[in-house]
Protein backbone atom coordinates (compact mmCIF):
# COMPACT_ATOMS: atom_id res chain seq x y z
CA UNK A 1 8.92 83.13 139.08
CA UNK A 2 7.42 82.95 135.67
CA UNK A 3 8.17 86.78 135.23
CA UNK A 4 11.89 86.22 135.61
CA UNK A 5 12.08 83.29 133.59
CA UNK A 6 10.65 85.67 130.57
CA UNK A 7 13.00 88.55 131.99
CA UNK A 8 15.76 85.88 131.34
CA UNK A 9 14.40 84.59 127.86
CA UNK A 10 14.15 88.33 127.16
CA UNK A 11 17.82 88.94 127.38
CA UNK A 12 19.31 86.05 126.06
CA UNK A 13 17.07 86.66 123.07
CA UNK A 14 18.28 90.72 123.22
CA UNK A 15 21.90 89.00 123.29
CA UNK A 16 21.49 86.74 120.51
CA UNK A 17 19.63 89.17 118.24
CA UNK A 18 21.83 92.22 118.64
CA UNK A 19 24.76 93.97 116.37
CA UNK A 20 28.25 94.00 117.22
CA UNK A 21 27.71 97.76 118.24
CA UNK A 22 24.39 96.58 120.52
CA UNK A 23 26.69 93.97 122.06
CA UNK A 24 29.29 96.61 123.01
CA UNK A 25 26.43 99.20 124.35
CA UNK A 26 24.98 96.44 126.52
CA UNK A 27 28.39 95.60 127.87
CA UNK A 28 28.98 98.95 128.88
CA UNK A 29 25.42 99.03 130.84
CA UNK A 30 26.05 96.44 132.40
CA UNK A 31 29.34 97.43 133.77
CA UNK A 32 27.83 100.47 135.24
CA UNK A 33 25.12 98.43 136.50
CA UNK A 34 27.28 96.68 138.36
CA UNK A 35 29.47 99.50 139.23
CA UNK A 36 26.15 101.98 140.72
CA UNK A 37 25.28 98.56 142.77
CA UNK A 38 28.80 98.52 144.35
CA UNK A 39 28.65 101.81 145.23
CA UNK A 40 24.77 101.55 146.39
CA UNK A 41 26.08 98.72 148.86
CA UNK A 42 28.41 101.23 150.75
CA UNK A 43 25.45 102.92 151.54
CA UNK A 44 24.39 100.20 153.64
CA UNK A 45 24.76 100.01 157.34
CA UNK A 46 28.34 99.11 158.46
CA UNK A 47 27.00 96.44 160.57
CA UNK A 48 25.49 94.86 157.17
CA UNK A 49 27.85 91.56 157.05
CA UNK A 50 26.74 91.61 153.21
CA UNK A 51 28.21 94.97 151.93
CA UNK A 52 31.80 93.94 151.43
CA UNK A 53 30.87 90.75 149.65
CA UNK A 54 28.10 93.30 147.57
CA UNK A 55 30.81 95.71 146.59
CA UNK A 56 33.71 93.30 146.09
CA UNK A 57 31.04 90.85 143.91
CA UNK A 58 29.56 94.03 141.86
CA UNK A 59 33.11 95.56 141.04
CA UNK A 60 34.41 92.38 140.08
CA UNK A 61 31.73 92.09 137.51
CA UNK A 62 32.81 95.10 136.57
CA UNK A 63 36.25 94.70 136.16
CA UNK A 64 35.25 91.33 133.73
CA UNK A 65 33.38 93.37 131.64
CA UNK A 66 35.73 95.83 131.06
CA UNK A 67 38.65 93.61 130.67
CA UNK A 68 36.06 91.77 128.27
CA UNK A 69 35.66 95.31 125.83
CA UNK A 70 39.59 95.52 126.20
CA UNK A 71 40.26 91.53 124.79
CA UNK A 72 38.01 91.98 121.72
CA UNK A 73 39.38 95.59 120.66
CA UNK A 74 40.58 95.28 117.10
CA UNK A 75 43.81 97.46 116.61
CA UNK A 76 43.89 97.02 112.88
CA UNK A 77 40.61 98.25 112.25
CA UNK A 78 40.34 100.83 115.15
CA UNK A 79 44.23 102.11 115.07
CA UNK A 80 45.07 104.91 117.58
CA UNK A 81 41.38 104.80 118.93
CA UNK A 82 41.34 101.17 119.46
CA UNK A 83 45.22 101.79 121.51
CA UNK A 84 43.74 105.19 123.41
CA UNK A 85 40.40 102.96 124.65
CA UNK A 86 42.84 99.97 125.62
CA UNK A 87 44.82 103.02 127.68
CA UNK A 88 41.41 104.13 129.11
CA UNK A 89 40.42 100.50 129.91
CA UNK A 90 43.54 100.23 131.93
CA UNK A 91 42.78 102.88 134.03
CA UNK A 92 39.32 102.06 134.64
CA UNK A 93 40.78 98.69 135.25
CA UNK A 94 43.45 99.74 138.05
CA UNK A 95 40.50 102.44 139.54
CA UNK A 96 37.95 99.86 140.32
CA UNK A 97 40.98 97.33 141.76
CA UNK A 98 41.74 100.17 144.22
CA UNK A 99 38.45 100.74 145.11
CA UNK A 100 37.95 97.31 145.64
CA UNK A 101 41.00 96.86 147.59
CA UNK A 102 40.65 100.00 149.86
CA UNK A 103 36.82 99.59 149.95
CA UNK A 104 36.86 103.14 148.45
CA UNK A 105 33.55 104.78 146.79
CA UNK A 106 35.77 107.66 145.22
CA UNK A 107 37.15 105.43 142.70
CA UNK A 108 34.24 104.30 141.33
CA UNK A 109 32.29 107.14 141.32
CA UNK A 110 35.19 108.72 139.03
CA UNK A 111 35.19 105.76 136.63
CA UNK A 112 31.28 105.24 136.42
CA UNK A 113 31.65 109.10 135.18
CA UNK A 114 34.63 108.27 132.59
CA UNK A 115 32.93 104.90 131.44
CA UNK A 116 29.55 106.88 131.03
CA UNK A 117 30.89 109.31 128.72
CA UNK A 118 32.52 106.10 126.57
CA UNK A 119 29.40 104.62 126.55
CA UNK A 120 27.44 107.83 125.29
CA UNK A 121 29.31 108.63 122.88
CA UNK A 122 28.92 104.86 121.38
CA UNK A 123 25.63 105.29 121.72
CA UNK A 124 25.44 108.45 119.57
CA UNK A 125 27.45 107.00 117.03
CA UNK A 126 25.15 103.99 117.03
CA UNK A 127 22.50 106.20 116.36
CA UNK A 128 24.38 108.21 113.84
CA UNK A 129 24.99 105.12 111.96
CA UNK A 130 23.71 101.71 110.62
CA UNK A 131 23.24 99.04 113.40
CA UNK A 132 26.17 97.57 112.68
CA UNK A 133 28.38 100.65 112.82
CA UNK A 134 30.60 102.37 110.81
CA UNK A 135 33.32 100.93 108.10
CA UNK A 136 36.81 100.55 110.02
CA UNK A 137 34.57 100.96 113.63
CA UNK A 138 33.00 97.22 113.47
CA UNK A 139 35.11 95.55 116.55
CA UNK A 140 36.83 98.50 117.80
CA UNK A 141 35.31 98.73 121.24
């Protein structure tokens, strides 16, 4: 018990401490967190009376992440990219409803790919530049 309660201070801390860039990078973890548990529930035994609620809990935490990233994109600063990630959020949006709705493991195996690549490629730039991003980036994801 004690090592979950500093797990927990841990993260809130991480939360509190971190850039606007961090902030978006741990979004998109978690959203594939919650997307690879989803699709580690179908794995489970059909007779499991748990998986449904597993996958339809997990891909709903999914979808509020990435309708989170989608609400606090910033179309003046980030222009065209800001409007082509709000297209992309969309679809991952729609995907994940499907799977949900169909109980379908295609669908998120397709956006965990898609959202993976986003999520690298934020990371690089992180990496690439100041913690707190580039000039015109700050907000854009």
């Amino acid at each position: 018990m004690v090592a979950q309660d500093y797990a927990r201070t841990y993260r809130a801390n991480a939360v509190l401490t971190a850039s606007p860039g961090q902030l978006v990078l741990m979004l998109y973890d978690g959203a594939l967190r919650a997307m690879h548990a989803a699709r580690e529930a179908f794995g489970r035994p059909p007779e499991d009376s748990r998986r449904y609620e597993v996958i339809n809990t997990q891909l709903l935490k999914a979808q509020a992440i990435i309708a989170e990233l989608q609400a606090t994109l910033n179309h003046d600063a980030g222009g065209e990219f800001s409007r082509n990630l709000e297209r992309l959020y969309d679809y991952y949006l729609r995907r994940l409803m499907e799977a949900n709705l169909q109980k379908k493991e295609e669908p998120i195996v397709e956006v965990e790919r898609l959202l993976r690549e986003v999520r690298d490629a934020w990371a690089e730039m992180l990496r690439k530049h100041d913690s707190s991003g580039p000039a015109g980036m700050r907000g854009v994801a």
